[in-house]
N, C-alpha and C. Protein backbone atom coordinates (compact mmCIF):
# COMPACT_ATOMS: atom_id res chain seq x y z
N UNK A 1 35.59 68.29 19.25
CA UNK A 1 34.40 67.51 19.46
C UNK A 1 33.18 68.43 19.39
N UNK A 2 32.58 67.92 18.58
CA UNK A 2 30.83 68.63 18.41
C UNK A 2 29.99 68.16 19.36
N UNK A 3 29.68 69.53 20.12
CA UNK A 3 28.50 69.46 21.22
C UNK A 3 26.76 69.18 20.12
N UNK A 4 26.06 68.76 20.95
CA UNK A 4 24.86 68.69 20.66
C UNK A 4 24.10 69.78 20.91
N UNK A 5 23.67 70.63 19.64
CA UNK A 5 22.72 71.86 19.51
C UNK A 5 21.42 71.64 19.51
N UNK A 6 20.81 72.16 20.79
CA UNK A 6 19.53 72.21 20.63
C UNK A 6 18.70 72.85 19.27
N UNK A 7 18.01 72.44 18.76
CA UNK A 7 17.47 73.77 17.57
C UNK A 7 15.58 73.59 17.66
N UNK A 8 15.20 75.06 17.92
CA UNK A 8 14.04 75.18 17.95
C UNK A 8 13.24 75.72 16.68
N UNK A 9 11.86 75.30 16.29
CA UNK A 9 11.25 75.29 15.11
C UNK A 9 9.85 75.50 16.01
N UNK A 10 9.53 76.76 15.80
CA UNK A 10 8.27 77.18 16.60
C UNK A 10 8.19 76.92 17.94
N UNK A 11 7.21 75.75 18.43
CA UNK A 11 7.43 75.45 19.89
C UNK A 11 7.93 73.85 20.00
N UNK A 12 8.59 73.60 19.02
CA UNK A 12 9.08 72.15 19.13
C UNK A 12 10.54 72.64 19.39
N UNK A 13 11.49 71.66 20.10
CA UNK A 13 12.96 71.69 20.29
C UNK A 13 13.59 70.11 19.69
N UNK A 14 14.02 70.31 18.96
CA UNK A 14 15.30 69.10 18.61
C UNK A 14 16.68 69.57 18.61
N UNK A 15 17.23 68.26 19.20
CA UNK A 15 18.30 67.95 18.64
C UNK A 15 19.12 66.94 17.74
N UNK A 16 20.05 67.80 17.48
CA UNK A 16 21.25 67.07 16.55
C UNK A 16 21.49 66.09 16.54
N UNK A 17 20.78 65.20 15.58
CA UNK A 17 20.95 63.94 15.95
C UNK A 17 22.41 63.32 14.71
N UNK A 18 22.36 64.02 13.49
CA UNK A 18 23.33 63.91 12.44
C UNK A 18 24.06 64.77 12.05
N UNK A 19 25.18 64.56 12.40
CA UNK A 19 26.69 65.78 11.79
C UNK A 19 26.78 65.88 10.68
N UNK A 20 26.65 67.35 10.53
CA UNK A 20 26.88 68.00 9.38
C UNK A 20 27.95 67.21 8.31
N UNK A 21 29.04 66.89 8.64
CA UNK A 21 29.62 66.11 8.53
C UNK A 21 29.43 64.80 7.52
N UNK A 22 28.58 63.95 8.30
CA UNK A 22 27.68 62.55 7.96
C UNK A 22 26.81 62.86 7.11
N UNK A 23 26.23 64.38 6.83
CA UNK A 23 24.92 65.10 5.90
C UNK A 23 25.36 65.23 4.62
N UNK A 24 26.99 65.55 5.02
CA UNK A 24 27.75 66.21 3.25
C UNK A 24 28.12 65.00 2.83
N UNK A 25 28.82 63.76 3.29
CA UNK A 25 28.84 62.93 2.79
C UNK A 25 27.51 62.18 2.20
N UNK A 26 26.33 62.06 2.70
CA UNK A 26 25.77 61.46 2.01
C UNK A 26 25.19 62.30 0.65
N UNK A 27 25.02 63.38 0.95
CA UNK A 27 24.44 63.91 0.03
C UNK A 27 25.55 64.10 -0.83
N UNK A 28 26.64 63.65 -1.31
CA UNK A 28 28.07 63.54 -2.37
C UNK A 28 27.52 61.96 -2.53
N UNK A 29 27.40 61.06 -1.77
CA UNK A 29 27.11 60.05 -2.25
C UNK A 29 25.89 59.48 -2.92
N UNK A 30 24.30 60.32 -2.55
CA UNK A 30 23.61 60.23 -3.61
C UNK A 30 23.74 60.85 -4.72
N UNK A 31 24.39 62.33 -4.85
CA UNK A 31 24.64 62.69 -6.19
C UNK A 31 25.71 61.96 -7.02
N UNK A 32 26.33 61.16 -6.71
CA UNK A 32 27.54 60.51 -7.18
C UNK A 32 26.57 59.15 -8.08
N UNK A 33 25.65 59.12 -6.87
CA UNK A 33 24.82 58.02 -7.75
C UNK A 33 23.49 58.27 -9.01
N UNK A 34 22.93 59.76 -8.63
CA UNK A 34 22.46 60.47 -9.61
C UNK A 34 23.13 60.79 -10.92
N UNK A 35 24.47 61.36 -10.85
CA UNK A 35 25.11 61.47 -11.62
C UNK A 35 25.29 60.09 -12.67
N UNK A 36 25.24 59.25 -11.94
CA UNK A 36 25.48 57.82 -13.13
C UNK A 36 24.32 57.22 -13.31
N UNK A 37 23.13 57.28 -12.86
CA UNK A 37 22.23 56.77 -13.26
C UNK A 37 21.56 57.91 -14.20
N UNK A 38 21.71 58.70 -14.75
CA UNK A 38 21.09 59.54 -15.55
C UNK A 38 22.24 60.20 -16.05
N UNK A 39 23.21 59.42 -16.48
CA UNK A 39 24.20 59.84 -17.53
C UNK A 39 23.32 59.90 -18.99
N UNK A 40 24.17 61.40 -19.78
CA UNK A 40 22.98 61.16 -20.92
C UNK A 40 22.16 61.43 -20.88
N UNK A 41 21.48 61.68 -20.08
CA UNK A 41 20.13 62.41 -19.74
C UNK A 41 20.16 63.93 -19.03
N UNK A 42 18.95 64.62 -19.64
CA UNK A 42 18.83 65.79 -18.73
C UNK A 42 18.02 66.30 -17.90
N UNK A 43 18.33 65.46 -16.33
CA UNK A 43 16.85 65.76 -15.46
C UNK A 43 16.44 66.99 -15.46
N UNK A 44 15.12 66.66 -14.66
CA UNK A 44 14.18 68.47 -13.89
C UNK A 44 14.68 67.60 -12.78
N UNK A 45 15.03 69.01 -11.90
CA UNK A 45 14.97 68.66 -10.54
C UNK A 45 13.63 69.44 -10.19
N UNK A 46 12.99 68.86 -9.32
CA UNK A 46 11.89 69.68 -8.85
C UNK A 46 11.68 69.54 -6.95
N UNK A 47 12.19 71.03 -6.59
CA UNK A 47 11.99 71.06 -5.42
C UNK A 47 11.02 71.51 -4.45
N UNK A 48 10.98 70.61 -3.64
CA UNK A 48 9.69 71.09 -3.03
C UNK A 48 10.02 71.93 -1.64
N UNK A 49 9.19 73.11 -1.99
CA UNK A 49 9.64 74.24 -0.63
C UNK A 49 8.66 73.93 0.33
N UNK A 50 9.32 74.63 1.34
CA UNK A 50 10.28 75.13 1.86
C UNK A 50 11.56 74.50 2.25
N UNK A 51 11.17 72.95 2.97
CA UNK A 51 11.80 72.69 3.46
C UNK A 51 13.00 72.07 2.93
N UNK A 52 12.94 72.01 1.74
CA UNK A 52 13.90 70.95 0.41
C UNK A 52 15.02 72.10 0.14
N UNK A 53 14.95 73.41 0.05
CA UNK A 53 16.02 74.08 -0.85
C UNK A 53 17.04 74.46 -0.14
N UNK A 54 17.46 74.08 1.19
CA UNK A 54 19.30 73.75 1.26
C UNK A 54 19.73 72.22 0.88
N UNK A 55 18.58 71.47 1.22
CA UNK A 55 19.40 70.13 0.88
C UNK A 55 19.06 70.20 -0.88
N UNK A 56 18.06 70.91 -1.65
CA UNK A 56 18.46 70.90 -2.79
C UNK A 56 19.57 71.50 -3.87
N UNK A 57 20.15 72.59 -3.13
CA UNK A 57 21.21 73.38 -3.04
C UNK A 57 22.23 72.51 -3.23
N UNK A 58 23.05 72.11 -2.03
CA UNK A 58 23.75 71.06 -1.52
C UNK A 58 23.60 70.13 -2.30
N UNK A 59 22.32 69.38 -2.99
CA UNK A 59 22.81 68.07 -3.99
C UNK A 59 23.09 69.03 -5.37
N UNK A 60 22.74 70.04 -5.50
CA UNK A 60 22.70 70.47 -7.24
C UNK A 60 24.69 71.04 -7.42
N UNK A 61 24.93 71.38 -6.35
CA UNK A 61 26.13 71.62 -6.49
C UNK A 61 27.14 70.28 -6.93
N UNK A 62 26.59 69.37 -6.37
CA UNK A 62 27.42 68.15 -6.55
C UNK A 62 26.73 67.07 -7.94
N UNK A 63 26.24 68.15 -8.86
CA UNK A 63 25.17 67.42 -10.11
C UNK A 63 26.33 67.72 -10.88
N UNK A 64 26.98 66.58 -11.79
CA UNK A 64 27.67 67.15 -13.15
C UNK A 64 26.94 66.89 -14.17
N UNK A 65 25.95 66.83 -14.32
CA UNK A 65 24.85 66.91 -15.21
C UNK A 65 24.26 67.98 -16.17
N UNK A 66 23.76 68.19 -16.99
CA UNK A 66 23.15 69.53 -17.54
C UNK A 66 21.84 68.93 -17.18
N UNK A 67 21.03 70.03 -16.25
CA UNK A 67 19.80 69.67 -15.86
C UNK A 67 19.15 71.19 -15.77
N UNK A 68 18.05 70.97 -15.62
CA UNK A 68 17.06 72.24 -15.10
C UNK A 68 16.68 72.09 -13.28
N UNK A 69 16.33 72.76 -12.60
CA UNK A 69 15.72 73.03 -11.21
C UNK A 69 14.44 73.73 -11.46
N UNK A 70 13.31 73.13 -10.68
CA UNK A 70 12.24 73.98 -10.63
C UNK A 70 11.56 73.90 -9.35
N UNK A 71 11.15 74.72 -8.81
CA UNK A 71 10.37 74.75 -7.35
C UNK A 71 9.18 74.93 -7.49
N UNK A 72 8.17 73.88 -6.45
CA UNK A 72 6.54 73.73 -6.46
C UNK A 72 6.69 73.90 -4.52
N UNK A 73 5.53 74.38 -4.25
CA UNK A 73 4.93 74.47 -2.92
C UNK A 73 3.29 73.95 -2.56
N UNK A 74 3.82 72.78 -1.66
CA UNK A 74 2.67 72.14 -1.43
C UNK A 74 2.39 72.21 -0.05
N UNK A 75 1.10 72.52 0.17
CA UNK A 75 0.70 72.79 1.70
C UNK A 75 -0.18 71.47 2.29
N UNK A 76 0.31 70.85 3.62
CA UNK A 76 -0.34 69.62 4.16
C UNK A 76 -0.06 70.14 5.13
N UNK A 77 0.65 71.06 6.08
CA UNK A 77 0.94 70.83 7.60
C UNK A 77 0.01 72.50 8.01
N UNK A 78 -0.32 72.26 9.08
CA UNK A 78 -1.05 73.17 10.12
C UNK A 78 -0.47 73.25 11.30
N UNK A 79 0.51 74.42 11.19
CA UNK A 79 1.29 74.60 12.39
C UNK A 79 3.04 73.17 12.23
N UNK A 80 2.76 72.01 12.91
CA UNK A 80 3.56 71.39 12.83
C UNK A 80 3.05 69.74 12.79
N UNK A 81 1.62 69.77 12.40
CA UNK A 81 1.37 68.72 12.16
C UNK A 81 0.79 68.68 10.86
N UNK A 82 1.01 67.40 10.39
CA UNK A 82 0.11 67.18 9.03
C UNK A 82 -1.70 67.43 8.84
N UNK A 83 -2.45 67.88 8.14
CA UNK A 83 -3.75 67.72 8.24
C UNK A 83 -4.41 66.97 7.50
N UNK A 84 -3.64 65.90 6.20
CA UNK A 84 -4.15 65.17 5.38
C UNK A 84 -4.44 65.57 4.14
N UNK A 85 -5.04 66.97 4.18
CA UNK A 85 -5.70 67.68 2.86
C UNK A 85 -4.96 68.30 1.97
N UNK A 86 -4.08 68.21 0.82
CA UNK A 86 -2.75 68.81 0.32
C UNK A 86 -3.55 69.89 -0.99
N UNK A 87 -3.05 71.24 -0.94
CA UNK A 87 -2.80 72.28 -1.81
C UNK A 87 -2.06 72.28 -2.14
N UNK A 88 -2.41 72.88 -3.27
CA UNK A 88 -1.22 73.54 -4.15
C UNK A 88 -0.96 75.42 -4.01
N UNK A 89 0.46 75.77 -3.47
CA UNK A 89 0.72 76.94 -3.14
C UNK A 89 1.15 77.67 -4.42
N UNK A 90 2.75 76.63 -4.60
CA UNK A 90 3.04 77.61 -6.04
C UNK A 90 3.30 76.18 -7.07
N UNK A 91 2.85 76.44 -8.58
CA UNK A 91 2.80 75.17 -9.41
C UNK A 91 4.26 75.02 -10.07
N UNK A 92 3.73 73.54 -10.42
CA UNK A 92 5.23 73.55 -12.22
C UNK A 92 4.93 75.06 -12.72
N UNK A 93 6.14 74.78 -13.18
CA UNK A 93 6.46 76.61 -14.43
C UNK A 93 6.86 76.08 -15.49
N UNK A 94 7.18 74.58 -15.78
CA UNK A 94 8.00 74.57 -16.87
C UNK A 94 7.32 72.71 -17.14
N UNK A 95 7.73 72.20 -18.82
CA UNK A 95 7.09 71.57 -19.20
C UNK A 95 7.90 70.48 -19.03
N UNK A 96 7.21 69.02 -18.48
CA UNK A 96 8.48 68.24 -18.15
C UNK A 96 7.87 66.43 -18.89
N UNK A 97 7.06 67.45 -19.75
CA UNK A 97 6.97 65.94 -21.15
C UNK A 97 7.87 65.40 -21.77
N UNK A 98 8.13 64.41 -21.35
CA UNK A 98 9.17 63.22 -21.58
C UNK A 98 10.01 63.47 -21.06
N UNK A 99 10.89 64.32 -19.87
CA UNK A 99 11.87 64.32 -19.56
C UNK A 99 11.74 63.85 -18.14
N UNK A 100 13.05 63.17 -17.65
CA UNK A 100 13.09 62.50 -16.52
C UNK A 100 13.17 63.16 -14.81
N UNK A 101 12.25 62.92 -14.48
CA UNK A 101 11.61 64.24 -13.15
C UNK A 101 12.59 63.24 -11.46
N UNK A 102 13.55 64.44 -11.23
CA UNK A 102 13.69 63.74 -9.67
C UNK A 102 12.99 64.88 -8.99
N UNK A 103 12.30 64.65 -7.98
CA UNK A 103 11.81 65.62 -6.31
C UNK A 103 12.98 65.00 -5.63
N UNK A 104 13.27 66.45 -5.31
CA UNK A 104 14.19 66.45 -4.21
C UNK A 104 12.96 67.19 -2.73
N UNK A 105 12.99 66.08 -2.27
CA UNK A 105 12.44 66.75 -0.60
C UNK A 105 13.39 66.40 0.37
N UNK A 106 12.74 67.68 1.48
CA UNK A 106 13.78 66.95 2.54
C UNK A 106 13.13 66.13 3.52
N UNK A 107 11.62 65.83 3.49
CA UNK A 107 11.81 64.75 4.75
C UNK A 107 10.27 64.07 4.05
N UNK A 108 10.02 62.85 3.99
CA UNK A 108 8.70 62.14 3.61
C UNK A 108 8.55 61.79 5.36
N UNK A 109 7.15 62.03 5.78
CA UNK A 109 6.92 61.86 6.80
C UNK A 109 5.52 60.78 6.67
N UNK A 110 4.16 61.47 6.49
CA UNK A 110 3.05 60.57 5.90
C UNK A 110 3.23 59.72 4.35
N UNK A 111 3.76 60.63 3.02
CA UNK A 111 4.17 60.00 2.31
C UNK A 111 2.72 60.58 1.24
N UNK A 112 1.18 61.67 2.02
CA UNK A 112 0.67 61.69 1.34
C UNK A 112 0.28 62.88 0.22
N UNK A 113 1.60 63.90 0.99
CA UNK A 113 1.74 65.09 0.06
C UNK A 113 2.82 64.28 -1.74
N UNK A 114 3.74 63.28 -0.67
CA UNK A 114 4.10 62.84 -2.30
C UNK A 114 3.43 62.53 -3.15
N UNK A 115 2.63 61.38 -2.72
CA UNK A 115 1.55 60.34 -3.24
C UNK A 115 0.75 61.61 -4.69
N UNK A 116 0.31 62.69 -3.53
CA UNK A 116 -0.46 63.70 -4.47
C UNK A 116 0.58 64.10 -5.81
N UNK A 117 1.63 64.45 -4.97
CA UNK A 117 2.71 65.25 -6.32
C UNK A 117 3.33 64.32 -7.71
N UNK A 118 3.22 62.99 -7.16
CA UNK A 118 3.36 62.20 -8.34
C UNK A 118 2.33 61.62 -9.21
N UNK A 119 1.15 61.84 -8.47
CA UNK A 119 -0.40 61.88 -8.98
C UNK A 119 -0.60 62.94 -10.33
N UNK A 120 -0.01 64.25 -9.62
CA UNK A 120 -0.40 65.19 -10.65
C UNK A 120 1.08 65.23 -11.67
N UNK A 121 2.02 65.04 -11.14
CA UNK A 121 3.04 64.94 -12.15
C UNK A 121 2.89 63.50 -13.48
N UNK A 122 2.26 62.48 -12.89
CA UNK A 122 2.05 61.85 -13.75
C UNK A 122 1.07 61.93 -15.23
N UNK A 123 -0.04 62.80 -14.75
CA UNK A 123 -0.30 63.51 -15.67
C UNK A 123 0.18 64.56 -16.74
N UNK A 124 1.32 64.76 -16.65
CA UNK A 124 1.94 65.03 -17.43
C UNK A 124 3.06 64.64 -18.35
N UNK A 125 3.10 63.58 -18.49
CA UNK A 125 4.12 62.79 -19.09
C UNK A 125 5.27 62.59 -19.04
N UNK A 126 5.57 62.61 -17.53
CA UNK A 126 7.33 62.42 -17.63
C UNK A 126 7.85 61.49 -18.03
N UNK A 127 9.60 61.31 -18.41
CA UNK A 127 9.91 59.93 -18.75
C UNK A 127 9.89 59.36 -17.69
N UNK A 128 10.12 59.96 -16.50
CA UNK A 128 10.30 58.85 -15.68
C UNK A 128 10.26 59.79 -13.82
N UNK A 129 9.75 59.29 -13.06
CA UNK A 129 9.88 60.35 -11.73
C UNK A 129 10.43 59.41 -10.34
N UNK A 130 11.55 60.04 -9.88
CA UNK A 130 11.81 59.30 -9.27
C UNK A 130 12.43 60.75 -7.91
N UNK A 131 12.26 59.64 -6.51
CA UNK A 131 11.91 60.43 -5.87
C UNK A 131 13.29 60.66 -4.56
N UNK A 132 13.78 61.82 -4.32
CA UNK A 132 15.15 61.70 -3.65
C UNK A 132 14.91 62.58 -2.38
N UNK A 133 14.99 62.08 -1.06
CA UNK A 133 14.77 62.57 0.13
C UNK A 133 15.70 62.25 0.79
N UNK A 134 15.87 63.51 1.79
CA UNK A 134 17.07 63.40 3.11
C UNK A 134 16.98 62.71 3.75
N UNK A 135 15.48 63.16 4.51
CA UNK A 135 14.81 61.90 5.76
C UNK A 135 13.46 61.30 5.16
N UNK A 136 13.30 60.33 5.71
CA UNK A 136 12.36 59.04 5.56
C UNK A 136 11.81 58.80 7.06
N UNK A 137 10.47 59.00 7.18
CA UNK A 137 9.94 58.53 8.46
C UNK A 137 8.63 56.87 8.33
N UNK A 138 9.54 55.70 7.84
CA UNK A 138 9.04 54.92 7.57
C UNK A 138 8.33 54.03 8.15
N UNK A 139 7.79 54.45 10.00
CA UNK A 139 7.03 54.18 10.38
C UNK A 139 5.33 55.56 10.78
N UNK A 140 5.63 55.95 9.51
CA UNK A 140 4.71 57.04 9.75
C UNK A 140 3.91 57.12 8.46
N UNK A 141 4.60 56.48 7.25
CA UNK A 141 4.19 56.20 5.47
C UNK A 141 2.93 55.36 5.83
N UNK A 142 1.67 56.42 5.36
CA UNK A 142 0.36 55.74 4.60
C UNK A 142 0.36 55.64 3.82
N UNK A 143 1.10 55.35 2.76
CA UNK A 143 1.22 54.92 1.19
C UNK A 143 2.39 54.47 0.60
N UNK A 144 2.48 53.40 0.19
CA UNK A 144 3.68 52.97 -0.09
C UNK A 144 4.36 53.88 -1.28
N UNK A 145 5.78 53.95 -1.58
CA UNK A 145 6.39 55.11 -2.21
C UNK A 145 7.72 54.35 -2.40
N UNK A 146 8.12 54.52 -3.79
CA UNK A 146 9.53 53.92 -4.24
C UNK A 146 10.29 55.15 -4.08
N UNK A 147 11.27 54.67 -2.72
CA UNK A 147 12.29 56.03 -3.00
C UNK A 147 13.26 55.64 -2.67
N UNK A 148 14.32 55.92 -3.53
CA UNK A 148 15.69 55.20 -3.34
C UNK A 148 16.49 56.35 -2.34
């Protein structure tokens, strides 16, 4: 039986609310569904750091796909809260005209660092961007956001 681990992140403390366990399965079960909805196709994954690259790890292992990975860093939080105002830390590196763009993040909280990243990704012509997150805080979304 798995005890409940406290885990601290600066001066905040949580706990374990989902077993590792319950984490690997889902994340086999969205790539299971990635995998067939973009059969034939060769996504960008594009991850957003910091907080995205074990759970992007963890889904790319379970990709039977021929795809690319690319990492962008976008800054909205001050300390451990959001501040509204989103930078850009580190950009695209690679060209993703006409090809079909998933973000892998790990947690949409406001919804308005996405809002921005599909703003500027849309300017560039993807076939298509679609958006894949661990956690969802859907009473906290100022902008509505299609994310399966």
């Amino acid at each position: 039986m798995q005890r409940n681990k406290n885990i601290k992140v600066k001066d905040k403390t949580f706990s374990v609310s989902i077993s590792e366990r319950a984490m690997k399965r889902q994340i086999k079960r969205v790539a299971e569904e990635i995998n067939r909805d973009y059969e034939g196709r060769e996504p960008v994954f594009l991850a957003v750091l910091n907080g995205s690259f074990i759970f992007a790890a963890d889904l790319l292992r379970e990709i039977d796909l021929p795809c690319e990975i690319s990492f962008v860093k976008l800054a909205s939080y001050e300390g451990t809260s959001s501040t509204g105002s989103i930078r850009e830390v580190i950009g695209l590196n690679i060209d993703i005209t006409g090809r079909p763009v998933i973000i892998v993040e790990d947690i949409v909280d406001t919804g308005l660092t996405m809002a921005h990243m599909l703003e500027t990704l849309q300017k560039q012509n993807p076939a298509s961007i679609d958006i894949c997150t661990l956690l969802l805080k859907p009473s906290k979304l100022q902008v509505k956001l299609d994310i399966r």
